[in-house]
Protein backbone atom coordinates (compact mmCIF):
# COMPACT_ATOMS: atom_id res chain seq x y z
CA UNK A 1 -17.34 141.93 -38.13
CA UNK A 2 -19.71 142.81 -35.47
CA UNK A 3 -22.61 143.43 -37.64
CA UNK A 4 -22.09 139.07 -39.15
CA UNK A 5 -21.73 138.42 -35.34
CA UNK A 6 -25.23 139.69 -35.40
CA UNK A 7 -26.43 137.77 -38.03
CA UNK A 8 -25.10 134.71 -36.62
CA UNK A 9 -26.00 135.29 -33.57
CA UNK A 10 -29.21 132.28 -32.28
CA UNK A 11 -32.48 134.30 -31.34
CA UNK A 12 -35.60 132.85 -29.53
CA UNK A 13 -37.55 130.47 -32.02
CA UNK A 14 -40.45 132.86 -31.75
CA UNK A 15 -38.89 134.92 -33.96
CA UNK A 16 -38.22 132.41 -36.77
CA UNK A 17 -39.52 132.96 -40.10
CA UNK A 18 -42.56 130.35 -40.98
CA UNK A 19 -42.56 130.96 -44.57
CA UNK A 20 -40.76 127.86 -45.34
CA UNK A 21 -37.43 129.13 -44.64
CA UNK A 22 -34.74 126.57 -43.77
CA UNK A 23 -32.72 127.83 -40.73
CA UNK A 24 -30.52 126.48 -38.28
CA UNK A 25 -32.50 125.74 -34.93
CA UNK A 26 -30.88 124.69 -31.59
CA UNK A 27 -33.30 122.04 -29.75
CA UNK A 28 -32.77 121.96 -26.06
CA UNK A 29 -31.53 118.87 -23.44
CA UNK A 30 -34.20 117.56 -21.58
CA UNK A 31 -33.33 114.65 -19.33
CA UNK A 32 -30.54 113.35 -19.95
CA UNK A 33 -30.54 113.47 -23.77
CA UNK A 34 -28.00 115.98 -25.36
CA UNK A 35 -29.33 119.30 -27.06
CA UNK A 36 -28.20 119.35 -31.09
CA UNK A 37 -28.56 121.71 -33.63
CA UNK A 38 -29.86 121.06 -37.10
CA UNK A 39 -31.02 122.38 -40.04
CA UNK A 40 -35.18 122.49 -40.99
CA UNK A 41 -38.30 124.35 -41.69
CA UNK A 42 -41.07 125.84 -40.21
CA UNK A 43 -44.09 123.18 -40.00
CA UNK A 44 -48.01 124.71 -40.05
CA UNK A 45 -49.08 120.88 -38.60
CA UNK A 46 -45.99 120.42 -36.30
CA UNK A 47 -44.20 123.60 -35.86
CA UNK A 48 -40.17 123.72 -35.10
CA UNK A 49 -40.69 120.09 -33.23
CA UNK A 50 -38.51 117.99 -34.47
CA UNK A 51 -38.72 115.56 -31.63
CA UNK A 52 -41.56 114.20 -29.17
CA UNK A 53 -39.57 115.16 -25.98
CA UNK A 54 -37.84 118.10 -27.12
CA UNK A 55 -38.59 121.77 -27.49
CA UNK A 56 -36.88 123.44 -29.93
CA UNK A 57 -35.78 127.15 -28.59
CA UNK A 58 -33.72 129.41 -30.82
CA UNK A 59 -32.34 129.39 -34.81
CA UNK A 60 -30.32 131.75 -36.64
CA UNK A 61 -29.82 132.01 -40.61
CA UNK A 62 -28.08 129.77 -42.67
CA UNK A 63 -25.08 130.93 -43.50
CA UNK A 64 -24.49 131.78 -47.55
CA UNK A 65 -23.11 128.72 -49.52
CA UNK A 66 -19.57 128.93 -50.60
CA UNK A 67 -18.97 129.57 -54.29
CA UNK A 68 -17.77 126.99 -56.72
CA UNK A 69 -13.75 127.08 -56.74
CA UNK A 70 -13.20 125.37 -60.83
């Protein structure tokens, strides 16, 4: 249990994989507009931005996808 708390646990975007990875990334509140969290990639021409105004400042993994129940 402690070591998935780990895993799930958001680190600073400078620490993101830029290979293309899709990962969950939490962009920040900045005047008056909420922070959010969303799924996306790593961007050689744009980076983690996935806003003009906002800075996007930690991710974590995605977690596994659930297997089919039939």
């Amino acid at each position: 249990a402690e070591r998935l708390g780990q895993e799930r646990a958001w680190r600073p975007i400078e620490t993101a994989p830029k290979d293309g990875t899709t990962v969950l990334v939490y962009v920040a509140a900045v005047d008056g507009l909420l922070g959010f969290q969303m799924t996306t990639q790593y961007h050689a021409d744009g980076g983690w931005r996935v806003d003009e105004f906002r800075e996007t400042t930690h991710w974590m993994p995605l977690p596994p996808v659930p297997k089919a129940t039939a």
